[in-house]
Structures are given as structure tokens and as C-alpha cells.
Protein backbone atom coordinates (compact mmCIF):
# COMPACT_ATOMS: atom_id res chain seq x y z
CA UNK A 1 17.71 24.78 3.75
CA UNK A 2 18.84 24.80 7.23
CA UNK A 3 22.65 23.40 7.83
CA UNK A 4 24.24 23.11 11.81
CA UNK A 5 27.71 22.37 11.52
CA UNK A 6 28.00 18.60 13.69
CA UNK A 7 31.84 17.92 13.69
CA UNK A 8 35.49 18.93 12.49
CA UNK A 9 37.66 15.79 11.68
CA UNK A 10 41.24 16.10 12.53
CA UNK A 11 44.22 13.81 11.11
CA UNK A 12 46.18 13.16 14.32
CA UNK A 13 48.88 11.37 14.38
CA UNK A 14 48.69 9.72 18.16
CA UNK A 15 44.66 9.44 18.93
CA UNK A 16 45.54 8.49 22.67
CA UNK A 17 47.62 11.83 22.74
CA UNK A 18 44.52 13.71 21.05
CA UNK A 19 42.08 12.28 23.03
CA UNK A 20 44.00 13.94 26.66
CA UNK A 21 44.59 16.88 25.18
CA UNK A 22 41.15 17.32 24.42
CA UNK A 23 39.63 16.03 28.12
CA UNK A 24 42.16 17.70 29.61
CA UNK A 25 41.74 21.49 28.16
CA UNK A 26 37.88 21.62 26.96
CA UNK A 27 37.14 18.76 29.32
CA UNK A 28 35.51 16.80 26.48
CA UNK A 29 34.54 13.35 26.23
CA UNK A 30 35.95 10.89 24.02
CA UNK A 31 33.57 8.15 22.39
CA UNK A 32 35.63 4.44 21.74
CA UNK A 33 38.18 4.27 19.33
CA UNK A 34 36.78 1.94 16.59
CA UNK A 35 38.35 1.18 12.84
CA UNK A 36 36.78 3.18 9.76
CA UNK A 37 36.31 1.44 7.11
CA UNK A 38 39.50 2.65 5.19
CA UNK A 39 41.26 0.99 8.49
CA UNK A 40 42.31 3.65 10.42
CA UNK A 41 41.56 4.52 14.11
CA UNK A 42 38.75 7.26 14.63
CA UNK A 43 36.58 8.60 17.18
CA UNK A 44 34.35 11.70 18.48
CA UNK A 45 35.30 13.91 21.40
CA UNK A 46 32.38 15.42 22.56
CA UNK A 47 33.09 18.95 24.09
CA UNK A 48 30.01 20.88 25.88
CA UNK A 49 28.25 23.30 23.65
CA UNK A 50 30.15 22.94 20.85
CA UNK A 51 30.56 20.75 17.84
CA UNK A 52 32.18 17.43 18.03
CA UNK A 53 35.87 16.89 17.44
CA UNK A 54 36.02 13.67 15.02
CA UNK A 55 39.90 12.10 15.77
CA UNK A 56 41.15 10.23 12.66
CA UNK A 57 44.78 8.54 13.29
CA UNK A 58 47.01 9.00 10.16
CA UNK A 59 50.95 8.24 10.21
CA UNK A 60 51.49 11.47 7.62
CA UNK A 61 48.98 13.78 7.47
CA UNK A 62 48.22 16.54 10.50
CA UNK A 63 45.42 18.87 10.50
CA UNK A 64 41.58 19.21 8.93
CA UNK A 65 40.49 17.04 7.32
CA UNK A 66 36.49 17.49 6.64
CA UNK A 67 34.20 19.28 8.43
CA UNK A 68 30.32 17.90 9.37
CA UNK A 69 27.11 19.16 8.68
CA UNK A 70 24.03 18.06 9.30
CA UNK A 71 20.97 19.13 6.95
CA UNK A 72 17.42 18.55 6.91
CA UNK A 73 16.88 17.09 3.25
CA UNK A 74 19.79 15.58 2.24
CA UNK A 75 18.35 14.56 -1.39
CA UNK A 76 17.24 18.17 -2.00
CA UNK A 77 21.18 19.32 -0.75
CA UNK A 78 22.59 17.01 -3.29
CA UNK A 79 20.05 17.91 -5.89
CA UNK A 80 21.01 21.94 -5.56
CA UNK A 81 24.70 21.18 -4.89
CA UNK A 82 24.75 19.13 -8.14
CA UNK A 83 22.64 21.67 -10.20
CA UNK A 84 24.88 24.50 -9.07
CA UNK A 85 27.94 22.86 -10.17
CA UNK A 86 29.60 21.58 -6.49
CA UNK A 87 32.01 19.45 -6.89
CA UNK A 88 30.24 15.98 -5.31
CA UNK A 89 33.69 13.47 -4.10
CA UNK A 90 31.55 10.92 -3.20
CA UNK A 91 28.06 10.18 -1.74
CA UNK A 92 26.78 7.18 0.64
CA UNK A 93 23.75 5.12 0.49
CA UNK A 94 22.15 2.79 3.53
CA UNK A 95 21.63 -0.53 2.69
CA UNK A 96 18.34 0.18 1.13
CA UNK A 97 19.81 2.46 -1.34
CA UNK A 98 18.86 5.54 0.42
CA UNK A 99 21.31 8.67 0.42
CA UNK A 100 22.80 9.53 3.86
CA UNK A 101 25.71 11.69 2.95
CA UNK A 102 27.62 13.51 0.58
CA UNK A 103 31.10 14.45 0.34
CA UNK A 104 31.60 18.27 -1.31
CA UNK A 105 35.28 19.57 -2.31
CA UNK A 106 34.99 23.62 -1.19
CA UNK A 107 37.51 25.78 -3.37
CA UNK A 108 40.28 25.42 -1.28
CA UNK A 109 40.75 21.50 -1.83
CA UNK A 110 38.69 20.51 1.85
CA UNK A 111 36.23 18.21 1.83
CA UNK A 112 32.67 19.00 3.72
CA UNK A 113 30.67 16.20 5.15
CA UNK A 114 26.91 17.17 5.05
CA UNK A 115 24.75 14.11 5.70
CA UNK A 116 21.04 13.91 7.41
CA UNK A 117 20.45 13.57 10.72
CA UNK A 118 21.35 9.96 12.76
């Protein structure tokens, strides 16, 4: 199974802050800020040859929150992840019912996006 890690997310808790910082030292690129669907601000700074930074506002919590991979065969990931005994936090279907994404819990308590590709 090949994986390519896509993206950290980071709680933040000013985005507009972030976002400089970000441009200004690894001269990234931010995409728009838009709402998630929980209702908090989020977007992706892109920096050259590296993976994306994923910006999530938060009024308490700093640091990582997830990080992103992107695999080839998604339903054979969650198939082996589930027969090996991962601990699965959630997964997301399209509207057709098709699995994009699943949301693993490592040992440490963080949360690992791995989803197929866009």
C-alpha cells in the first residue's frame, strides 16, 4: 500500500496571524479561509515542496491536531486497519455512499487523516 503524507493540521488560535507567519518565513500560500463543518475557520497553506499546512482556528486548543495522508485504496486501508485492530474514530462517505476517508487514533491519542486522492 503506498501512503504520501498530504497535510499537518494545526489548532491556531489567530488564523490571520498563522497565515503571515507562514508566507512570511516558508513563503507559502494560503488557500481562503472557509467554515468546516463543525464551524470553525480552516484553511491550507501551501509551502513549496513540502506538505500542506491545514490552519484550524480554535479559542483553546494550540498545536497538532491530525496529520493527512493520502493512499491509493482507501477501502483496502480501512479493511487492513480494521482487521489489525486500529482504532477507526470515524470514517466519511460521498454522497453516493462511497468511502473517502478515515479517521485512525495512533497510540499516543493523535488522530491521522488518510483519505484517497481528490
Amino acid at each position: 500500500m503506498n501512503y504520501q503524507l498530504e497535510h499537518v493540521a494545526i489548532y491556531t488560535k489567530n488564523i490571520a496571524e498563522s497565515i503571515q507567519f507562514y508566507e512570511k518565513f516558508f513563503g507559502g500560500h494560503a488557500t481562503p479561509i472557509r467554515k468546516g463543518s463543525a464551524g470553525y475557520g480552516f484553511c491550507f497553506v501551501r509551502i513549496a515542496g513540502a506538505p500542506s499546512i491545514q490552519l484550524m482556528e480554535s479559542a483553546n486548543a494550540v498545536g497538532v491536531h491530525h496529520y493527512g495522508y493520502v493512499t491509493d485504496d482507501i477501502d483496502q486501508v480501512a479493511s487492513d486497519f480494521k482487521q489489525k485492530g486500529a482504532h477507526i474514530l470515524r470514517e466519511n462517505r460521498d454522497n453516493d455512499g462511497k468511502l473517502t476517508t478515515i479517521f485512525v487514533q495512533d497510540p499516543n491519542g493523535l488522530e491521522m487523516e488518510i483519505r484517497s486522492p481528490r
